[in-house]
PDB file of N, CA and C in Angstrom:
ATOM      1  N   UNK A   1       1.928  21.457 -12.681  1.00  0.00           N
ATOM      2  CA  UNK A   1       1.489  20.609 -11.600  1.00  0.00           C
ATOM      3  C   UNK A   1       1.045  19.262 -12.156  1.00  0.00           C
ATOM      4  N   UNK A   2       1.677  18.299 -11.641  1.00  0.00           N
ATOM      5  CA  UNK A   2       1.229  16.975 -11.778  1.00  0.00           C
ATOM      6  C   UNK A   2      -0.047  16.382 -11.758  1.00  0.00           C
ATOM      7  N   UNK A   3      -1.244  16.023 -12.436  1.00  0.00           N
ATOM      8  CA  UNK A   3      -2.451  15.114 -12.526  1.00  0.00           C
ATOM      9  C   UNK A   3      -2.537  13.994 -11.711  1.00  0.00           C
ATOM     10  N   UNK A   4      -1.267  13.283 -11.209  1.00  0.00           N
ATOM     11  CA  UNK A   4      -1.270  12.217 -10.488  1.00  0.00           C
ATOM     12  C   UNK A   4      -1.515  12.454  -8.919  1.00  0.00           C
ATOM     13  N   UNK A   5      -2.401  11.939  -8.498  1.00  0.00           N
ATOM     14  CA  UNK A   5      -2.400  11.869  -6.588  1.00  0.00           C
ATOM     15  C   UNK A   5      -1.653  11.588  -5.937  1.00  0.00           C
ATOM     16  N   UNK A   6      -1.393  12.714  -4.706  1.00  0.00           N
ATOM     17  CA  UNK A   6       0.074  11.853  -4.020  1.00  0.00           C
ATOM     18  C   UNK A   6      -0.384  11.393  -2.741  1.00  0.00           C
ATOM     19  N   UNK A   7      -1.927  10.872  -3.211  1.00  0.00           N
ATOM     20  CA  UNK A   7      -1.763  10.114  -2.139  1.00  0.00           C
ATOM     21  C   UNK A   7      -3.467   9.097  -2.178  1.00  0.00           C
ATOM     22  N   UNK A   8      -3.652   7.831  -1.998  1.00  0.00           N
ATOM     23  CA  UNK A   8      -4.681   7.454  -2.102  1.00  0.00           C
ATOM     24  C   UNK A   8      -5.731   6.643  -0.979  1.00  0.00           C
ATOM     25  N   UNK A   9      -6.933   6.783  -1.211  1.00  0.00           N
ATOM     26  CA  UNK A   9      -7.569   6.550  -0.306  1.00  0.00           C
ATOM     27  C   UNK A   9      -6.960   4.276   0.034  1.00  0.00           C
ATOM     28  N   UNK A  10      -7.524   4.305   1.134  1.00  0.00           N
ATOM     29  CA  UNK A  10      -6.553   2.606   1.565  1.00  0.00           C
ATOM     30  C   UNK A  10      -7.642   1.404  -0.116  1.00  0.00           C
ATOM     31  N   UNK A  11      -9.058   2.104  -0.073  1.00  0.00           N
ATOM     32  CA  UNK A  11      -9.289   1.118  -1.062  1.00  0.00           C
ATOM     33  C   UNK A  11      -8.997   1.384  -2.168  1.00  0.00           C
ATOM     34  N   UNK A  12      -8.677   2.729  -2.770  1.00  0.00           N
ATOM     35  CA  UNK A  12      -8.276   2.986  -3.647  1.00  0.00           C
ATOM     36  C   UNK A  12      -6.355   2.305  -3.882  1.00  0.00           C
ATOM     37  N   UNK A  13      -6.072   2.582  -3.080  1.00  0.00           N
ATOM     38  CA  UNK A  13      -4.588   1.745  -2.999  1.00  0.00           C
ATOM     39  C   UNK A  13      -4.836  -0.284  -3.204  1.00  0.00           C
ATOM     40  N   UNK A  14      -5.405  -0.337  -2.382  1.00  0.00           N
ATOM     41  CA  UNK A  14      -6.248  -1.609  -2.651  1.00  0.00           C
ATOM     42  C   UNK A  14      -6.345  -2.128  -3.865  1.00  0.00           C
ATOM     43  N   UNK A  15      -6.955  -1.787  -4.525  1.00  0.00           N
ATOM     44  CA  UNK A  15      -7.386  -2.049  -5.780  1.00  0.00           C
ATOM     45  C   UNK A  15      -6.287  -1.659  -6.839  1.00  0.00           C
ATOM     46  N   UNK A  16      -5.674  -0.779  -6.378  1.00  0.00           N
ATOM     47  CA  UNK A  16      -4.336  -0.862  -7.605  1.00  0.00           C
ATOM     48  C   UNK A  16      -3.606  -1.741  -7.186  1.00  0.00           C
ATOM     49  N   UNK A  17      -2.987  -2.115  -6.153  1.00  0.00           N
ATOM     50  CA  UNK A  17      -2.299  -3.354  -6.047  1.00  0.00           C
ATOM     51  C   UNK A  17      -3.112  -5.145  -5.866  1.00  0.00           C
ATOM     52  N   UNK A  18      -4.257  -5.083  -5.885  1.00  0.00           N
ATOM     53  CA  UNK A  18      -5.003  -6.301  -6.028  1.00  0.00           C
ATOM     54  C   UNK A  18      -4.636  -6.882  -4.570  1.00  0.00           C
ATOM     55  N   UNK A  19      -4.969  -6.005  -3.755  1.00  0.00           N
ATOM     56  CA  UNK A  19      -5.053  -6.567  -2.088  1.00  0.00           C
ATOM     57  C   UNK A  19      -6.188  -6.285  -1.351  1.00  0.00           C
ATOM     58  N   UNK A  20      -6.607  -7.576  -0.592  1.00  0.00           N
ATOM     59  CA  UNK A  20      -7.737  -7.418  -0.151  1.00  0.00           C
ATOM     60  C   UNK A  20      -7.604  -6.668   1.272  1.00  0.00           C
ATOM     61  N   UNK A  21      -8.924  -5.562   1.650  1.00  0.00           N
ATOM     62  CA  UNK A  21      -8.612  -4.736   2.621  1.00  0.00           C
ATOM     63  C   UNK A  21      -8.390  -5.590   3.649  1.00  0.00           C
ATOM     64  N   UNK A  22      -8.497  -6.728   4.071  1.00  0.00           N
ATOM     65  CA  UNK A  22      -8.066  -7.289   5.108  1.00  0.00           C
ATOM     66  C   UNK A  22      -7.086  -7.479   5.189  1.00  0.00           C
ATOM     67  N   UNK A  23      -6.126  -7.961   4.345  1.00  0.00           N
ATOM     68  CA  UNK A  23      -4.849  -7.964   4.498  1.00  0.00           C
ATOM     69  C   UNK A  23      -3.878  -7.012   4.826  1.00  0.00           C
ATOM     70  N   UNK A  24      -4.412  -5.557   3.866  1.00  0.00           N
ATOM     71  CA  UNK A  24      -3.611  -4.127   3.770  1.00  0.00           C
ATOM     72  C   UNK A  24      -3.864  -3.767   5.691  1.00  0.00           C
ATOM     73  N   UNK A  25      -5.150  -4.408   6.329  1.00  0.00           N
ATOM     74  CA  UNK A  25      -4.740  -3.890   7.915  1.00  0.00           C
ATOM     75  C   UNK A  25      -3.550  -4.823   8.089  1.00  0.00           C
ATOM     76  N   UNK A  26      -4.251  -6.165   8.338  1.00  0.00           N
ATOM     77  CA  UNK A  26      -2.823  -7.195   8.417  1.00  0.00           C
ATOM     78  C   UNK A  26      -1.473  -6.430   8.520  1.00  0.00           C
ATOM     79  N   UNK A  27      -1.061  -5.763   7.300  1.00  0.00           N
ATOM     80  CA  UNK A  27       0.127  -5.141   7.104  1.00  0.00           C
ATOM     81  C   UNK A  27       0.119  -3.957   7.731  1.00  0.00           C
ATOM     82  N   UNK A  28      -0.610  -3.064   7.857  1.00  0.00           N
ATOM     83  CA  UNK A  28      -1.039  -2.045   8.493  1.00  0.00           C
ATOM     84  C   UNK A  28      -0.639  -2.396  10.350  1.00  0.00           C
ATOM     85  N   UNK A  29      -1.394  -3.497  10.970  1.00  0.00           N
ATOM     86  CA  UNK A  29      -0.886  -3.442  12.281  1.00  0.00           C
ATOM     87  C   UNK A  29       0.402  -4.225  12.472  1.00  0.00           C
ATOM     88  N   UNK A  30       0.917  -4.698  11.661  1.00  0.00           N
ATOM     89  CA  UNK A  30       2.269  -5.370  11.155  1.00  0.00           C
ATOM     90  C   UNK A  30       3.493  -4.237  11.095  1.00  0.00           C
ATOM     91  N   UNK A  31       2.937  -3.069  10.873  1.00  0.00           N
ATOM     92  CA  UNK A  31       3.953  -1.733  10.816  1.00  0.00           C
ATOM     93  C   UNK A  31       4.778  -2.012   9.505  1.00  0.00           C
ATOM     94  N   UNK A  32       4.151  -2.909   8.242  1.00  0.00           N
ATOM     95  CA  UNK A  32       4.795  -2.962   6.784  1.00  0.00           C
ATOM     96  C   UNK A  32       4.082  -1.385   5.986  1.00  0.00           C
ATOM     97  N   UNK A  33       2.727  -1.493   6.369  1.00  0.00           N
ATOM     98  CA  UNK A  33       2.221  -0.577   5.631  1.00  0.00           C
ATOM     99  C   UNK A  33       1.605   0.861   6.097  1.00  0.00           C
ATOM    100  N   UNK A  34       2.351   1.696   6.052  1.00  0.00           N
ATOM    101  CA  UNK A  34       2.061   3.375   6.592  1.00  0.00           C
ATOM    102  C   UNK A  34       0.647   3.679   6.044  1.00  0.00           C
ATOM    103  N   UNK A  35      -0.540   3.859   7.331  1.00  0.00           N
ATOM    104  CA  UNK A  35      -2.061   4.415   6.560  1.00  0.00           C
ATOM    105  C   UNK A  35      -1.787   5.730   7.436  1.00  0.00           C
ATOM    106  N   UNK A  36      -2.401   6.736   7.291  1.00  0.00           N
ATOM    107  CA  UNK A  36      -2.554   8.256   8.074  1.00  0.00           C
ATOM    108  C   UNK A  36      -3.993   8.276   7.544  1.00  0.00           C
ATOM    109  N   UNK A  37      -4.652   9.377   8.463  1.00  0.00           N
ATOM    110  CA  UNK A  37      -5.866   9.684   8.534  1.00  0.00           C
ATOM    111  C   UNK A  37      -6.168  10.468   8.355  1.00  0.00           C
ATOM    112  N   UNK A  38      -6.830  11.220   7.337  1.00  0.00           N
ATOM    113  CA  UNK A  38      -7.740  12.475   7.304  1.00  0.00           C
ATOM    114  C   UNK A  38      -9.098  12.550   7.523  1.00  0.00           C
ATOM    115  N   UNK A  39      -9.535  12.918   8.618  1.00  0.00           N
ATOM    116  CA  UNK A  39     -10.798  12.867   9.182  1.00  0.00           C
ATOM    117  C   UNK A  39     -11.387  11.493   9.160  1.00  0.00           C
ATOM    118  N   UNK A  40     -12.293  11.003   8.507  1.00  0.00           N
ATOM    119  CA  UNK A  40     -12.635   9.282   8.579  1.00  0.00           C
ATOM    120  C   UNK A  40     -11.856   8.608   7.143  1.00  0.00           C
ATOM    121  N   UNK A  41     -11.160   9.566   6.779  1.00  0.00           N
ATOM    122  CA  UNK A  41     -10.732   8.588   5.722  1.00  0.00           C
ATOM    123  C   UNK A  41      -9.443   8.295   5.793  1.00  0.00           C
ATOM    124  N   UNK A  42      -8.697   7.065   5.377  1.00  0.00           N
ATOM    125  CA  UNK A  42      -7.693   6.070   5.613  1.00  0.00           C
ATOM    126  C   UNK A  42      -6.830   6.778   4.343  1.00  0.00           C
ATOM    127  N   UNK A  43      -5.931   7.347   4.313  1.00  0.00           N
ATOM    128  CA  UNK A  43      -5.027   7.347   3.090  1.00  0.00           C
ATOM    129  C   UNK A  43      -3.499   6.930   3.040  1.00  0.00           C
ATOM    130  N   UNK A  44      -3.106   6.568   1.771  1.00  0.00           N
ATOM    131  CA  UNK A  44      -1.431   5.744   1.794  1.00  0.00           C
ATOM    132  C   UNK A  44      -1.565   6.964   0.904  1.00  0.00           C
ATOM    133  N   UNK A  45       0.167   7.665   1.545  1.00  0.00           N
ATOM    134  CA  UNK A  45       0.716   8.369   0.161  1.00  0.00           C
ATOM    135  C   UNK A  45       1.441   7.526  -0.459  1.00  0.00           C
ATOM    136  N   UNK A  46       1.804   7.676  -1.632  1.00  0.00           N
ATOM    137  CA  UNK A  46       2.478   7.699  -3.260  1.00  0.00           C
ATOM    138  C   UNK A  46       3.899   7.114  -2.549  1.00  0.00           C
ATOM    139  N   UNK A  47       4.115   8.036  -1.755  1.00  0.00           N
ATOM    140  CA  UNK A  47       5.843   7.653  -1.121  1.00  0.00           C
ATOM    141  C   UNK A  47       5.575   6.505  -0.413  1.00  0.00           C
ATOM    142  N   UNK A  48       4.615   6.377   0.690  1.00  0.00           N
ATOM    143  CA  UNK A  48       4.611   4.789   1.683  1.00  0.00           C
ATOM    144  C   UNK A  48       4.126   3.933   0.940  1.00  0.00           C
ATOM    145  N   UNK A  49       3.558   4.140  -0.186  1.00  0.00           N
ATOM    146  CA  UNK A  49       2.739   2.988  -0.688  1.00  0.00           C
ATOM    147  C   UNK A  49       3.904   2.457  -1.498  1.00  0.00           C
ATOM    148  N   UNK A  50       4.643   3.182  -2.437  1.00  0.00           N
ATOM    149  CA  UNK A  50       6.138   2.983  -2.903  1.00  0.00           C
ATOM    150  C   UNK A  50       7.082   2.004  -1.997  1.00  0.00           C
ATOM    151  N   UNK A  51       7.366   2.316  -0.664  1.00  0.00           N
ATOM    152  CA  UNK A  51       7.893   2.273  -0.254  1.00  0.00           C
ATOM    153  C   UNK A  51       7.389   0.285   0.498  1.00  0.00           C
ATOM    154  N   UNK A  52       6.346   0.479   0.845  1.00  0.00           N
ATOM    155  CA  UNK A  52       5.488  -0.662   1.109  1.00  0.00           C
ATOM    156  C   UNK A  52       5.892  -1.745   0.084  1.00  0.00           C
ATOM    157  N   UNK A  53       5.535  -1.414  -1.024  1.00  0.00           N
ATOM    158  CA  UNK A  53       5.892  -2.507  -2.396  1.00  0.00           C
ATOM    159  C   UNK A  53       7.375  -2.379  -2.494  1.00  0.00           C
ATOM    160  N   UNK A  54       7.929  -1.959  -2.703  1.00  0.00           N
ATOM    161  CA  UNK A  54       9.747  -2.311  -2.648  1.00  0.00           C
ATOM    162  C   UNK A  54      10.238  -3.281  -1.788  1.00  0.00           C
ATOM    163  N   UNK A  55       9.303  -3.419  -0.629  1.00  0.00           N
ATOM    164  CA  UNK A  55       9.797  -3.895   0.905  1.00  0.00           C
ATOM    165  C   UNK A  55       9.398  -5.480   0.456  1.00  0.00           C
ATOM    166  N   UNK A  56       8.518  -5.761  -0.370  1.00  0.00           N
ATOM    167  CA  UNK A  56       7.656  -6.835  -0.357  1.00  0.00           C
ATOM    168  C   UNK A  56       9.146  -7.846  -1.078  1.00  0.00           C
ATOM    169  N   UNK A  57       9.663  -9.445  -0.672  1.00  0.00           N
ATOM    170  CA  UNK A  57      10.303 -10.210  -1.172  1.00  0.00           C
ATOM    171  C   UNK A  57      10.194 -10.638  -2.543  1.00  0.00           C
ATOM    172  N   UNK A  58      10.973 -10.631  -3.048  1.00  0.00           N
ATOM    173  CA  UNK A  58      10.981 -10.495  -5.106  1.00  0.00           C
ATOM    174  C   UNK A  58      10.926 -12.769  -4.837  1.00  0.00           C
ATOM    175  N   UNK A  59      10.299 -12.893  -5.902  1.00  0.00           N
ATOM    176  CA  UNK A  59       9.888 -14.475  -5.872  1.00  0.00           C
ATOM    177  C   UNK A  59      10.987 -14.959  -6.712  1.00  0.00           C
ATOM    178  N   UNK A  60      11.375 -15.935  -5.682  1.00  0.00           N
ATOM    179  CA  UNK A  60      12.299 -16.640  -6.231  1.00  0.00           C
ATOM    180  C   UNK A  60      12.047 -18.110  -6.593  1.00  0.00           C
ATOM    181  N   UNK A  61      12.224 -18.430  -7.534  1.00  0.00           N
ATOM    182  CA  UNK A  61      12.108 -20.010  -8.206  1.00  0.00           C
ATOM    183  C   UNK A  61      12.827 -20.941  -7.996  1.00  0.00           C
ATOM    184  N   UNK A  62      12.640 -21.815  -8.036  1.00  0.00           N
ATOM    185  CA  UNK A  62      13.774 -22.716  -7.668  1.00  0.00           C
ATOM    186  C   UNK A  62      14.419 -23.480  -9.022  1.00  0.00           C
ATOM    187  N   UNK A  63      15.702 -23.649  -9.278  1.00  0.00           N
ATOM    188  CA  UNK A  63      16.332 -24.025 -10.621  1.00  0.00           C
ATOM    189  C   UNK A  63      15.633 -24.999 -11.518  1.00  0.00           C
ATOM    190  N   UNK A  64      15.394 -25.232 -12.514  1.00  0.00           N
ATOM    191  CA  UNK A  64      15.163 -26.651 -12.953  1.00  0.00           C
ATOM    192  C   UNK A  64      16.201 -27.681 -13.435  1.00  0.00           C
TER     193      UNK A  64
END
């Protein structure tokens, strides 16, 4: 069995990706970012939170 969580609380997700909880609702009532609820607590699984960051536009530069 795997050590890793498959699934994390919204500030705990937060803080691994360096987003402030205001924003993660932002995205949240935006329908970018899947939260589910277990009792009062907010959790992203491993798969939506994956899935959330893939979705996000890769930065593009402009030539020099």
């Amino acid at each position: 069995m795997s050590s890793a969580p498959e699934a994390l609380t919204l500030d705990e997700f937060c803080k691994r990706v360096k987003m402030g909880r205001t924003k993660a609702y932002e995205e949240v009532r935006a329908g970018r970012l899947v939260v589910r609820k277990n009792g009062k607590k907010s959790i992203v699984t491993v798969g939506d939170g994956q899935r959330y960051l893939e979705s996000l536009p890769h930065l593009e530069l402009p030539p020099k």
